[in-house]
N, C-alpha and C. Protein backbone atom coordinates (compact mmCIF):
# COMPACT_ATOMS: atom_id res chain seq x y z
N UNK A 1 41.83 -12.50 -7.52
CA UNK A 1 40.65 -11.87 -8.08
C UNK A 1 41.04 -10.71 -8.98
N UNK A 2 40.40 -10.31 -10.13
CA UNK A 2 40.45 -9.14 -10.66
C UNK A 2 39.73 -8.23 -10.07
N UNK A 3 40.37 -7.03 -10.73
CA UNK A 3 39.44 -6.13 -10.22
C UNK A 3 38.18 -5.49 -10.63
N UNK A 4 37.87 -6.36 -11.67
CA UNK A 4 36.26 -6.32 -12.10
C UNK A 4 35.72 -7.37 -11.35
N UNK A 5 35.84 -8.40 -10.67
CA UNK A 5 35.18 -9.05 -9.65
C UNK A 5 35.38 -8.51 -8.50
N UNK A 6 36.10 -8.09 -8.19
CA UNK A 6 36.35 -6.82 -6.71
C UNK A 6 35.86 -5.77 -6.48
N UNK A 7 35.01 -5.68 -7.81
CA UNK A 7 33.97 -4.37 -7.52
C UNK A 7 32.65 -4.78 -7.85
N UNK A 8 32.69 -6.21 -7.96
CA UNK A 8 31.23 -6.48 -7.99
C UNK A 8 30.54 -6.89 -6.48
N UNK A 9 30.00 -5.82 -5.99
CA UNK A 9 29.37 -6.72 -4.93
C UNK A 9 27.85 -6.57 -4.31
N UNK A 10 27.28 -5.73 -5.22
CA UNK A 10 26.04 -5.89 -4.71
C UNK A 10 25.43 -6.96 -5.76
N UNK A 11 23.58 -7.60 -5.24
CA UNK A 11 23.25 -8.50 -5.65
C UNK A 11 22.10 -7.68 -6.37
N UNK A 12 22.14 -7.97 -7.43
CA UNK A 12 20.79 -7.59 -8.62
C UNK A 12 20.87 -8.67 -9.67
N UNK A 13 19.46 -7.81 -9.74
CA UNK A 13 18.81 -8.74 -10.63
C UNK A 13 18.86 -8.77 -12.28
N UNK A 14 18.98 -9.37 -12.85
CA UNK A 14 18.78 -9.08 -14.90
C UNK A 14 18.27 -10.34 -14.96
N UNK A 15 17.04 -9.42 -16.46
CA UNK A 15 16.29 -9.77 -17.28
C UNK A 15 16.80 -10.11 -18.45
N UNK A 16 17.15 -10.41 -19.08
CA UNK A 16 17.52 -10.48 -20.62
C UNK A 16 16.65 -10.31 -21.71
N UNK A 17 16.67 -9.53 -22.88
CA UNK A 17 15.82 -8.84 -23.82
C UNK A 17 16.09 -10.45 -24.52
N UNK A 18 14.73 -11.32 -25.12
CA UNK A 18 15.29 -12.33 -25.42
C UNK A 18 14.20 -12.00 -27.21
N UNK A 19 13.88 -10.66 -27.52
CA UNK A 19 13.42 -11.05 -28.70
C UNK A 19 11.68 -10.06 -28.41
N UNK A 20 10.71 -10.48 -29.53
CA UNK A 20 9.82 -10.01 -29.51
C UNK A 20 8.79 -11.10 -29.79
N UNK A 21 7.41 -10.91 -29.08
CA UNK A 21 6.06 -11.67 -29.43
C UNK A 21 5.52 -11.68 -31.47
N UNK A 22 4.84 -11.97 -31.53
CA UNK A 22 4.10 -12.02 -32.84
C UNK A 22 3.44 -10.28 -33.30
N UNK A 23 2.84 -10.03 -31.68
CA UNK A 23 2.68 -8.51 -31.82
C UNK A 23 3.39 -7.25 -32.10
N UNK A 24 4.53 -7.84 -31.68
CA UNK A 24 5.82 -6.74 -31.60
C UNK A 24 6.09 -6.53 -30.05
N UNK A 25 5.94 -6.97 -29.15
CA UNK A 25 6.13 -7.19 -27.61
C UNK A 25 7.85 -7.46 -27.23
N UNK A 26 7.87 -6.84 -26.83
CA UNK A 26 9.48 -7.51 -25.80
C UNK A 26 8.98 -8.64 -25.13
N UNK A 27 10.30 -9.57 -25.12
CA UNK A 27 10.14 -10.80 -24.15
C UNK A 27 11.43 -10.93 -23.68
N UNK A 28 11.00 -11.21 -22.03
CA UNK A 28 12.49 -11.64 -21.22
C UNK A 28 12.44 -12.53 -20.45
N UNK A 29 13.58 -13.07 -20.84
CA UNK A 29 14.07 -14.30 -19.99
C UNK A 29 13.55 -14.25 -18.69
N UNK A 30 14.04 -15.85 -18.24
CA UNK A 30 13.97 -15.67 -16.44
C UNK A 30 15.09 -14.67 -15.53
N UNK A 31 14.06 -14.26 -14.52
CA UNK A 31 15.04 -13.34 -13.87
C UNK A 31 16.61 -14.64 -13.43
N UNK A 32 17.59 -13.16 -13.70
CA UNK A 32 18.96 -13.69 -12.96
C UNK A 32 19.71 -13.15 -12.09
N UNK A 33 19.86 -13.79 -10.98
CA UNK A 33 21.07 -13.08 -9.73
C UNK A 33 22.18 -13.06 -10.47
N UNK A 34 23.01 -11.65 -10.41
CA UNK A 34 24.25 -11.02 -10.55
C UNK A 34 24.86 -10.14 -9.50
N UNK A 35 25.95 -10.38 -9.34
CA UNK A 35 26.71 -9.34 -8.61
C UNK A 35 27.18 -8.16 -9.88
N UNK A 36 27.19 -6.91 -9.22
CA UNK A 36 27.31 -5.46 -9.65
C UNK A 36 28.00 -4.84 -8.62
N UNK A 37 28.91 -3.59 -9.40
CA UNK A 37 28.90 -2.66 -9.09
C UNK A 37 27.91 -1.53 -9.30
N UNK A 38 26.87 -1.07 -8.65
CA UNK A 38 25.87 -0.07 -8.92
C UNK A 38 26.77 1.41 -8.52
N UNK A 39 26.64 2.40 -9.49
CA UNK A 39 26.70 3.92 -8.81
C UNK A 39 25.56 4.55 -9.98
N UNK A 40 24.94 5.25 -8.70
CA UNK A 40 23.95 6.28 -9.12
C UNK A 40 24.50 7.61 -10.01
N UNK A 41 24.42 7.75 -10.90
CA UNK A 41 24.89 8.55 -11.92
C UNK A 41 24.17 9.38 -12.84
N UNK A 42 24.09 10.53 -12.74
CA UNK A 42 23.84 11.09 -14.19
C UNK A 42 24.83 11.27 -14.96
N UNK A 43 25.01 11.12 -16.12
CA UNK A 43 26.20 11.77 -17.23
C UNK A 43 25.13 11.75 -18.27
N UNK A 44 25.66 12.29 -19.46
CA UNK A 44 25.06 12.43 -20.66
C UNK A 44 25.86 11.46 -21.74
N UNK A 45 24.80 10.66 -22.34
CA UNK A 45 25.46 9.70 -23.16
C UNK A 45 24.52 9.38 -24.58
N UNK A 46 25.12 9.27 -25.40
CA UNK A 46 24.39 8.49 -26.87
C UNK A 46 23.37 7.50 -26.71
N UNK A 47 22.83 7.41 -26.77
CA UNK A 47 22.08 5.84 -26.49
C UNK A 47 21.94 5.06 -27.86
N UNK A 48 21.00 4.26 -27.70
CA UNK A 48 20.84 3.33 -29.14
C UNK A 48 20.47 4.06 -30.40
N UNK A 49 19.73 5.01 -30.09
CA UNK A 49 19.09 5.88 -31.59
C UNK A 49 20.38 6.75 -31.86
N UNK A 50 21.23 7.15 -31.04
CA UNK A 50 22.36 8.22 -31.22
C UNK A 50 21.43 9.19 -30.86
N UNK A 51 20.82 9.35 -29.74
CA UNK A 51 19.77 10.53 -29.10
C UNK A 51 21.00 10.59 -27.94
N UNK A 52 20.69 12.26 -27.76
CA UNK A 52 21.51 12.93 -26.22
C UNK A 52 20.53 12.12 -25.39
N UNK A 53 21.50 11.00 -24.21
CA UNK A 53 20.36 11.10 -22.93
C UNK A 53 21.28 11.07 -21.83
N UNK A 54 19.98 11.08 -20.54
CA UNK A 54 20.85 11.43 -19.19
C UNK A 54 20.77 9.93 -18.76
N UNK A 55 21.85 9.01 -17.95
CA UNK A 55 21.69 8.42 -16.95
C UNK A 55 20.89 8.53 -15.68
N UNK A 56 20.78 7.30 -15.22
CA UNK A 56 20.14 7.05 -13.96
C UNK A 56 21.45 7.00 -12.84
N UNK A 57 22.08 5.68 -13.84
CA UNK A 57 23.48 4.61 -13.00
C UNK A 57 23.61 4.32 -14.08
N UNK A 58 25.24 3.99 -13.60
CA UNK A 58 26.34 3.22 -14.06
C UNK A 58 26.51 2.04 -13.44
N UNK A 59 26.20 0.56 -13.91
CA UNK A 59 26.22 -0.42 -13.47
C UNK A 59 27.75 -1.95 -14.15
N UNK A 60 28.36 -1.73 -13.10
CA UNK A 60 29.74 -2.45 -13.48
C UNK A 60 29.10 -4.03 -13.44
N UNK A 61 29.29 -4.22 -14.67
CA UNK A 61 28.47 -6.09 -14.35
C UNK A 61 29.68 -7.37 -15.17
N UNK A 62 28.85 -8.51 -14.92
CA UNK A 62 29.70 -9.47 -15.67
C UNK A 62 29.09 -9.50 -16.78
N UNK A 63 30.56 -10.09 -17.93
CA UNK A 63 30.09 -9.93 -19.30
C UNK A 63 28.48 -10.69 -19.81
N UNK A 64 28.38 -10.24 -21.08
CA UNK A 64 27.48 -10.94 -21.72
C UNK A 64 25.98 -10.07 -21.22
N UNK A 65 25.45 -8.66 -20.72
CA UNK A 65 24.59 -8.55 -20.31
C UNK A 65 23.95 -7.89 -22.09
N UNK A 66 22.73 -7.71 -22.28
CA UNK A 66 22.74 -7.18 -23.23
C UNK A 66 21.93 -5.78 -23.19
N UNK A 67 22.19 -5.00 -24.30
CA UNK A 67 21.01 -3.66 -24.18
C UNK A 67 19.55 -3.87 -24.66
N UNK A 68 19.17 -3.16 -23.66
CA UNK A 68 17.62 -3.61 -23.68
C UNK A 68 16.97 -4.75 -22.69
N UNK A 69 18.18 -5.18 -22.05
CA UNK A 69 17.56 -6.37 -21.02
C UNK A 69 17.56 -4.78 -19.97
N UNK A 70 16.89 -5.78 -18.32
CA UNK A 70 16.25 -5.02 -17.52
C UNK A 70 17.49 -5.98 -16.40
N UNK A 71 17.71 -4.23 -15.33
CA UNK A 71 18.19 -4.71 -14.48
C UNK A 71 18.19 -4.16 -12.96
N UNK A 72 17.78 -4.44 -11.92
CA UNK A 72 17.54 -3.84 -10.35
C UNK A 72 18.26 -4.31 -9.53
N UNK A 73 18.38 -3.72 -8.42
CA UNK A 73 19.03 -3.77 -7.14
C UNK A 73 17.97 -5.15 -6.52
N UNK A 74 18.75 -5.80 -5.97
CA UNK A 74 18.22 -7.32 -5.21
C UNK A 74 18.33 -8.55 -5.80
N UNK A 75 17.41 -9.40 -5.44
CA UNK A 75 17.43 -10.78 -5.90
C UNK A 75 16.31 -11.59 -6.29
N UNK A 76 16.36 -12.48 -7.21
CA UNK A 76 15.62 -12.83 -8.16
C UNK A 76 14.01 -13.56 -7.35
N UNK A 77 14.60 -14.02 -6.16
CA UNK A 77 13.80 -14.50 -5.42
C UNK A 77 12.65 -13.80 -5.10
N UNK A 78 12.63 -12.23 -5.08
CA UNK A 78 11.51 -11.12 -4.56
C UNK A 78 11.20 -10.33 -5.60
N UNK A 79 11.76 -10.91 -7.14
CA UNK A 79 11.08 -10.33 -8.03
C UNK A 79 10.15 -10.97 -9.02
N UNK A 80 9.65 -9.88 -9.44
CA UNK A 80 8.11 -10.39 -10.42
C UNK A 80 8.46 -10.96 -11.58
N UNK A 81 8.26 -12.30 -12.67
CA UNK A 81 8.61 -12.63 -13.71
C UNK A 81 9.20 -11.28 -14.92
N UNK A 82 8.14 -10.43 -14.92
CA UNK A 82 8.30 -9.85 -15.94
C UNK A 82 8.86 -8.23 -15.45
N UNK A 83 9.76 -7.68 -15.89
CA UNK A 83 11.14 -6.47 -15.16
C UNK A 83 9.92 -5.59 -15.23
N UNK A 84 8.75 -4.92 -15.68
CA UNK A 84 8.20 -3.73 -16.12
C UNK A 84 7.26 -4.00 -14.54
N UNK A 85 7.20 -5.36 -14.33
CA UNK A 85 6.43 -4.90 -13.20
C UNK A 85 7.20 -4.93 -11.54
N UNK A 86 8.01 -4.48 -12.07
CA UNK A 86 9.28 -3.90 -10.81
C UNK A 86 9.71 -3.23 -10.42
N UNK A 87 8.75 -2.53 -9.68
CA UNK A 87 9.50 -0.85 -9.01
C UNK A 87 10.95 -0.95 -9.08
N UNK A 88 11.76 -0.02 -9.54
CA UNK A 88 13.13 0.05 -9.70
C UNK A 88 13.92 -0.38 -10.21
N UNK A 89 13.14 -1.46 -11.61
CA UNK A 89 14.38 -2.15 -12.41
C UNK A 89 14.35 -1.18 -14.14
N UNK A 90 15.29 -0.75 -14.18
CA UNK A 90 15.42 0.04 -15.48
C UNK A 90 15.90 -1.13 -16.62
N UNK A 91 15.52 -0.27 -17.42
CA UNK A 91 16.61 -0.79 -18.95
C UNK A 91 17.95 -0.63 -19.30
N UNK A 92 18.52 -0.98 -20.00
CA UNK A 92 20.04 -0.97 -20.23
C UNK A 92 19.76 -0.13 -21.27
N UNK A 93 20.46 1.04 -21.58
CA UNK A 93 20.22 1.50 -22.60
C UNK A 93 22.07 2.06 -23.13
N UNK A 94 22.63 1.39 -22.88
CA UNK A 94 23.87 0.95 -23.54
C UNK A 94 24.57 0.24 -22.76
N UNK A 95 25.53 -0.75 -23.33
CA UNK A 95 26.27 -1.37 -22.84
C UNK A 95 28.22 -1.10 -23.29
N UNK A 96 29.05 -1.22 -22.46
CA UNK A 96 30.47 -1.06 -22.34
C UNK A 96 30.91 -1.59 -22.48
N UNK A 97 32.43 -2.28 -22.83
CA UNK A 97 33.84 -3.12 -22.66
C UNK A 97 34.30 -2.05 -22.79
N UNK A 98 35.38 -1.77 -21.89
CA UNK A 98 36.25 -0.71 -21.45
C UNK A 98 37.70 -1.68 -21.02
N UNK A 99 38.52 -1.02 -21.28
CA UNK A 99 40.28 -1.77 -20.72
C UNK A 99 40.13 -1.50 -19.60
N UNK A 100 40.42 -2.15 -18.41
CA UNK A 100 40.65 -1.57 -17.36
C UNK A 100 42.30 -0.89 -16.79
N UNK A 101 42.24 -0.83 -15.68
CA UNK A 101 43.44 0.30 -15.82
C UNK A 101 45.14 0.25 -16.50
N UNK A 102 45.03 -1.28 -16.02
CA UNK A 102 46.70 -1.65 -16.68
C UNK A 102 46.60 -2.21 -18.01
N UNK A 103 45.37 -2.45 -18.35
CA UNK A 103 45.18 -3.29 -19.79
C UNK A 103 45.40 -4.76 -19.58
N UNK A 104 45.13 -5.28 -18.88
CA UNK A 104 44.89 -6.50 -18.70
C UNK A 104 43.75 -7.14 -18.96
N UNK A 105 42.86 -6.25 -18.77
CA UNK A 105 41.66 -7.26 -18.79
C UNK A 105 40.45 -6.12 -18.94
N UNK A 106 39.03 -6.86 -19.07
CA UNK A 106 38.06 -5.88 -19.66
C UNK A 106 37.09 -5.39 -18.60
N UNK A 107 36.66 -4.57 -18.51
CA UNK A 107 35.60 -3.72 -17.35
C UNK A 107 34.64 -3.71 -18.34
N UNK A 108 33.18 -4.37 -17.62
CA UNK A 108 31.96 -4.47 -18.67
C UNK A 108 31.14 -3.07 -18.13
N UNK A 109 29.94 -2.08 -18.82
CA UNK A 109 29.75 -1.51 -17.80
C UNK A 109 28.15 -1.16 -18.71
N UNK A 110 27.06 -1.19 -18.01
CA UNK A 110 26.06 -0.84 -18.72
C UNK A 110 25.63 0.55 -18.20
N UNK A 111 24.99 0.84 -18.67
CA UNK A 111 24.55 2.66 -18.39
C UNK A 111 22.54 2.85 -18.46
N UNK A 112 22.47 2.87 -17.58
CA UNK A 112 20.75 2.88 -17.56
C UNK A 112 20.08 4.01 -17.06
C-alpha cells in the first residue's frame, strides 16, 4: 500500500460540481463513497478568487476530486441527493497534488 491509501480511512461522501442549469444553478452528480483522510483544520489559504480564507479541514482524498464539488463525513447511503441539503457537507474550495515525502508518488489534498 502507499501511503496515501494508508491514510485514507474514514468513509465520506462527494458530490461532484458537474456544471450549471440554464439558470445559472450548480449541478451535482450522484453522491459517492470515498475513503479520506479528514483533519479538522483552520489555516489560511487563497481560494479560487485569490481571496484570504480560513479552513474548516484538510481532507486527504483519492485523485480526480474537483473544486467546487461537495464533500462530508459518512456514506452515500444516509445522504440526501443534493450536498446543500446536508448538514455537514462543505465545498471544496481548493484542491492539492503535493509530492509526498520521498517523491514517489502524489498526496491529493482538498481544503474546505
Amino acid at each position: 500500500m502507499s501511503i496515501q491509501s494508508d491514510l485514507r480511512i474514514q468513509p465520506c461522501v462527494y458530490w461532484p460540481l458537474t456544471g450549471r442549469d440554464v439558470t445559472g444553478v450548480e449541478t451535482y452528480g450522484t453522491p459517492q463513497d470515498i475513503l479520506v483522510r479528514w483533519v479538522d483544520m483552520a489555516i489560511e489559504f487563497m481560494d479560487a478568487n485569490d481571496m484570504k480564507a480560513v479552513s474548516k479541514a484538510r481532507v486527504y482524498t483519492p485523485p480526480g476530486l474537483s473544486l467546487g464539488g461537495y464533500i462530508m463525513l459518512g456514506t452515500a447511503a444516509g445522504a440526501e441527493a443534493h450536498p446543500r441539503d446536508n448538514t455537514g457537507a462543505s465545498v471544496i474550495r481548493q484542491v492539492q497534488a503535493l509530492l509526498d515525502y520521498d517523491g514517489a508518488g502524489t498526496l491529493h489534498r482538498a481544503v474546505l
